[in-house]
Protein backbone atom coordinates (compact mmCIF):
# COMPACT_ATOMS: atom_id res chain seq x y z
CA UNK A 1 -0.88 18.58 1.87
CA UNK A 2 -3.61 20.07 3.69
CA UNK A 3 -5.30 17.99 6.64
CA UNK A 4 -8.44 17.87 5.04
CA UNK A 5 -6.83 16.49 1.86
CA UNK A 6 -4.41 14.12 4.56
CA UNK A 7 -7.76 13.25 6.40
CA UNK A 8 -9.57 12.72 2.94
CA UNK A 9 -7.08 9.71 1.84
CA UNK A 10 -6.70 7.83 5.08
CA UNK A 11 -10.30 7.54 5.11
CA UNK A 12 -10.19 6.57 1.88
CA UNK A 13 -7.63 3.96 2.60
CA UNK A 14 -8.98 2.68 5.75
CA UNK A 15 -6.12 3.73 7.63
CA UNK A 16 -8.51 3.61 10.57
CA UNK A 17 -9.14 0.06 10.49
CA UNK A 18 -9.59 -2.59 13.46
CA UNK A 19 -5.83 -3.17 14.02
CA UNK A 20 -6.65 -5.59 17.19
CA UNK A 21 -5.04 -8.93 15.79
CA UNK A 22 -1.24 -6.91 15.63
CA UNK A 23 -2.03 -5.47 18.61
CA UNK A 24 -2.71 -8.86 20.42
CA UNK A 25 0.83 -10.30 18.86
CA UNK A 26 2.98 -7.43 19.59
CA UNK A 27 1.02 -7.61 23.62
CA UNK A 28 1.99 -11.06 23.45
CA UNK A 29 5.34 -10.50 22.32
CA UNK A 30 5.82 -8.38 24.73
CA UNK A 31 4.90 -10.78 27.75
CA UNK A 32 7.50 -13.25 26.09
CA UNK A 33 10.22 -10.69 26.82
CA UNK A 34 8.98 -9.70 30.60
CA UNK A 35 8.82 -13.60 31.18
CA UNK A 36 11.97 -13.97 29.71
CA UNK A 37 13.66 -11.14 31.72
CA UNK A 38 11.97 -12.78 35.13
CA UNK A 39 13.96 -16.08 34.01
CA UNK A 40 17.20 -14.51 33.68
CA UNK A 41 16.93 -12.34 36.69
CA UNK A 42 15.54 -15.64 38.62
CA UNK A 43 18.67 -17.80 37.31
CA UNK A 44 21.13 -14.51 37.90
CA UNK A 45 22.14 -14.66 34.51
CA UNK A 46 21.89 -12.30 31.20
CA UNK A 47 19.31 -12.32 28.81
CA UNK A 48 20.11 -14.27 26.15
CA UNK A 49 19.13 -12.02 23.23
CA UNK A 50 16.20 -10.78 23.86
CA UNK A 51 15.13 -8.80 21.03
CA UNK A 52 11.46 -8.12 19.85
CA UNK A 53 11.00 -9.20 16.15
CA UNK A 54 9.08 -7.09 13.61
CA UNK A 55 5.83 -8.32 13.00
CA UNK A 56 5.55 -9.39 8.77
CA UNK A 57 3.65 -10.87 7.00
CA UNK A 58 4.63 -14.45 8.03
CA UNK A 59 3.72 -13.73 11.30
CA UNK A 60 -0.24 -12.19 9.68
CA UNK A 61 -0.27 -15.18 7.78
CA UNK A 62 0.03 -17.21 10.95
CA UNK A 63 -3.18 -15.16 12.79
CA UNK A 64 -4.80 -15.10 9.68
CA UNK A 65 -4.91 -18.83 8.89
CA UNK A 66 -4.70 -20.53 5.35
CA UNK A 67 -7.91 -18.87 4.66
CA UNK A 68 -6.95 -15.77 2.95
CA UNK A 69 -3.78 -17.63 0.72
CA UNK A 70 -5.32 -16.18 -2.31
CA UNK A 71 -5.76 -12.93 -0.56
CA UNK A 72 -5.03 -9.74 -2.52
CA UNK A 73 -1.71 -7.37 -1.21
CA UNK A 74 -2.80 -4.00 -0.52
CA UNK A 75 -0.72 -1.39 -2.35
CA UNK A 76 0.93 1.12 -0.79
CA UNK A 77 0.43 4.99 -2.18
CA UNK A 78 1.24 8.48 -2.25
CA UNK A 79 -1.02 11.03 -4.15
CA UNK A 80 -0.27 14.84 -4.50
CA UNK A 81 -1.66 17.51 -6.56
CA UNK A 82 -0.26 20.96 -8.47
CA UNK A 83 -2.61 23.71 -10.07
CA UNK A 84 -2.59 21.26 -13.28
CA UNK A 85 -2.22 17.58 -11.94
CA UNK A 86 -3.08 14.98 -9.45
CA UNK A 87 0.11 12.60 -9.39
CA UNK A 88 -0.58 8.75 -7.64
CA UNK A 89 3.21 7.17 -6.78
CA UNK A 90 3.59 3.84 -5.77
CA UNK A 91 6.75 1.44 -4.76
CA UNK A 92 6.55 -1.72 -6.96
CA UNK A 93 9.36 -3.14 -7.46
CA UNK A 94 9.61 -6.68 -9.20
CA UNK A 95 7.14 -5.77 -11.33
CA UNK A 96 7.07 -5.42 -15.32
CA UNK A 97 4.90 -3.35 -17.17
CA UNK A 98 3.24 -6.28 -18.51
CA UNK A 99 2.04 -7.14 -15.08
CA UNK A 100 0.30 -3.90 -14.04
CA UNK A 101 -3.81 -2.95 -15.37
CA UNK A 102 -4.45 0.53 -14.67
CA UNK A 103 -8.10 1.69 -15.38
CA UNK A 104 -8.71 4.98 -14.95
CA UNK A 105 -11.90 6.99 -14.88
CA UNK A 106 -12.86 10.95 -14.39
CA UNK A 107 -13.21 9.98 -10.86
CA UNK A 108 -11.70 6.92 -9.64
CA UNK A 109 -8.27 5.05 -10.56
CA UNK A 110 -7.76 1.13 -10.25
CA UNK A 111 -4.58 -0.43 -9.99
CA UNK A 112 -4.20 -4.44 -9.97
CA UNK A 113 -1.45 -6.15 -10.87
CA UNK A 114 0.77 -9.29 -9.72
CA UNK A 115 4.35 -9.57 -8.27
CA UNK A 116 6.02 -12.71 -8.79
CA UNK A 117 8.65 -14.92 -7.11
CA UNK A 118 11.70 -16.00 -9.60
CA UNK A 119 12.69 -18.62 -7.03
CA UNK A 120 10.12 -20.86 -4.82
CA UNK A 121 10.79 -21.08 -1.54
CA UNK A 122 8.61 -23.46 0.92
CA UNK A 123 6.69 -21.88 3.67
CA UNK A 124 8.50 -23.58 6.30
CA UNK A 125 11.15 -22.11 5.34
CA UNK A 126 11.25 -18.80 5.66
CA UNK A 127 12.86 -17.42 8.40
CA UNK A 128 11.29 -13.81 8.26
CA UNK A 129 8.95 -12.34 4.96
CA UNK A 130 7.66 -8.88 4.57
CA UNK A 131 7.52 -8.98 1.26
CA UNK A 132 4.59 -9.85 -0.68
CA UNK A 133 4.39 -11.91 -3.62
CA UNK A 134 1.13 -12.58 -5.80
CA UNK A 135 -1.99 -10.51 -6.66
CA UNK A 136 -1.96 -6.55 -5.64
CA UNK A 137 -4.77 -4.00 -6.13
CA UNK A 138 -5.79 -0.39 -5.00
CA UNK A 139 -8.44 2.05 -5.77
CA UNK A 140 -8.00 5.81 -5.20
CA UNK A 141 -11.38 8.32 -5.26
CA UNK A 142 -10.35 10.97 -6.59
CA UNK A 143 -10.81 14.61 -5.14
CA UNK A 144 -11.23 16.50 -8.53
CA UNK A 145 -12.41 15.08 -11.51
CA UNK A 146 -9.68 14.31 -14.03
CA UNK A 147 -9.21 13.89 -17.59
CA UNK A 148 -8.62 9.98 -18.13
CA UNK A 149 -7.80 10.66 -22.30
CA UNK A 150 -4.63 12.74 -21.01
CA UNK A 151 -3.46 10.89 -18.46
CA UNK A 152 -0.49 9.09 -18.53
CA UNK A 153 1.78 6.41 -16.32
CA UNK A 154 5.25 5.40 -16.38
CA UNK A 155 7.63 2.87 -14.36
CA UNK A 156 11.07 3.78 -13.52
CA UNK A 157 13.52 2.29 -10.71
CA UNK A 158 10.39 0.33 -9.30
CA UNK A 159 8.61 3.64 -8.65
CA UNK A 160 4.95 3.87 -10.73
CA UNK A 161 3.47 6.84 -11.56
CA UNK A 162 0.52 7.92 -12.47
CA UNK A 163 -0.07 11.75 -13.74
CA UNK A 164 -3.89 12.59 -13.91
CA UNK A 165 -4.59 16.14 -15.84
CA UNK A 166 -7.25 17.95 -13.68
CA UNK A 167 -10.46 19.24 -15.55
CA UNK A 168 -11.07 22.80 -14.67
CA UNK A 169 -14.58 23.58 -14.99
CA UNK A 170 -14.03 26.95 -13.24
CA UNK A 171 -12.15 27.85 -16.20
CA UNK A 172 -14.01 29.53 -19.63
CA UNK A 173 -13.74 28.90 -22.33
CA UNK A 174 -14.35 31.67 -25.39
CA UNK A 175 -15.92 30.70 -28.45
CA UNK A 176 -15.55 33.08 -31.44
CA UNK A 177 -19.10 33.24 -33.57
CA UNK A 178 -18.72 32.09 -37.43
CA UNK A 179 -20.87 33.45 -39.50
CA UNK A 180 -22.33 30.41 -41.91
């Protein structure tokens, strides 16, 4: 994909966003480790295990507060393009076709939909979660206008994709002249 396209979509995802909250946890994290190293050099002894743990979303819940419960998971996508189509791909597995709303217009697609848990497990006790459960939703600009009428989406092996038939104004179009 060409940079400007690349560029185009992580602005359009807000890949440049205020990341300041992980950064605070992982320099925090970090100081845990130096501190613990300083103990077990102090005490002449090995580090027991010290390992740095991958920061998910347990651990955002935990900066983020109770506040944003009924928050909405971002989805995670990849968009490419041919001469004919612009294709949108997402991972979402655990989730029927029942439980995903599409809406797509020449310019814009929308994607909500809502994972669910078979089994409920407490809060307390989770021992690690990256996965997220509950409501999802994206919304993708498009860079060429597309025809929503042909478009078309499928689910297969938790992979969704959408294929979005480009409208190609640059192309003519010849008419042949009845005579009434």
């Amino acid at each position: 994909m060409a940079d400007s396209n690349k560029d185009f979509f992580e602005r359009l995802a807000g890949v440049e966003t205020d990341n300041a909250a992980v950064e605070a946890v992982y320099r925090e994290e970090e100081a845990t480790v130096e501190a613990q190293l300083v103990r077990a050099q102090a005490d002449d002894a090995p580090p027991a295990e010290i390992e740095p743990s991958v920061i998910g979303a347990q651990q955002a819940d935990d900066l983020l507060g109770d506040e944003f419960e009924d928050a909405e998971g971002h989805l995670t996508i990849d968009v490419y393009q041919n001469l004919e189509n612009i294709t949108i791909e997402s991972t979402i597995a655990g989730v029927g076709p029942d439980d995903i709303d599409i809406a797509i217009t020449p310019e814009s697609v929308a994607i909500k939909g809502k994972r669910e848990r078979k089994e409920k497990v407490k809060k307390g006790d989770y021992l690690h979660q990256e996965c997220f459960w509950g409501k999802f939703s994206r919304s993708i600009i498009l860079p060429q206008e597309i025809d929503p009428d042909r478009a078309h989406a499928s689910l297969k092996d938790g992979v969704l994709k959408i294929v979005l038939p480009k409208n190609h104004r640059d192309r003519t179009k010849k008419v042949k002249v009845r005579l009434d």
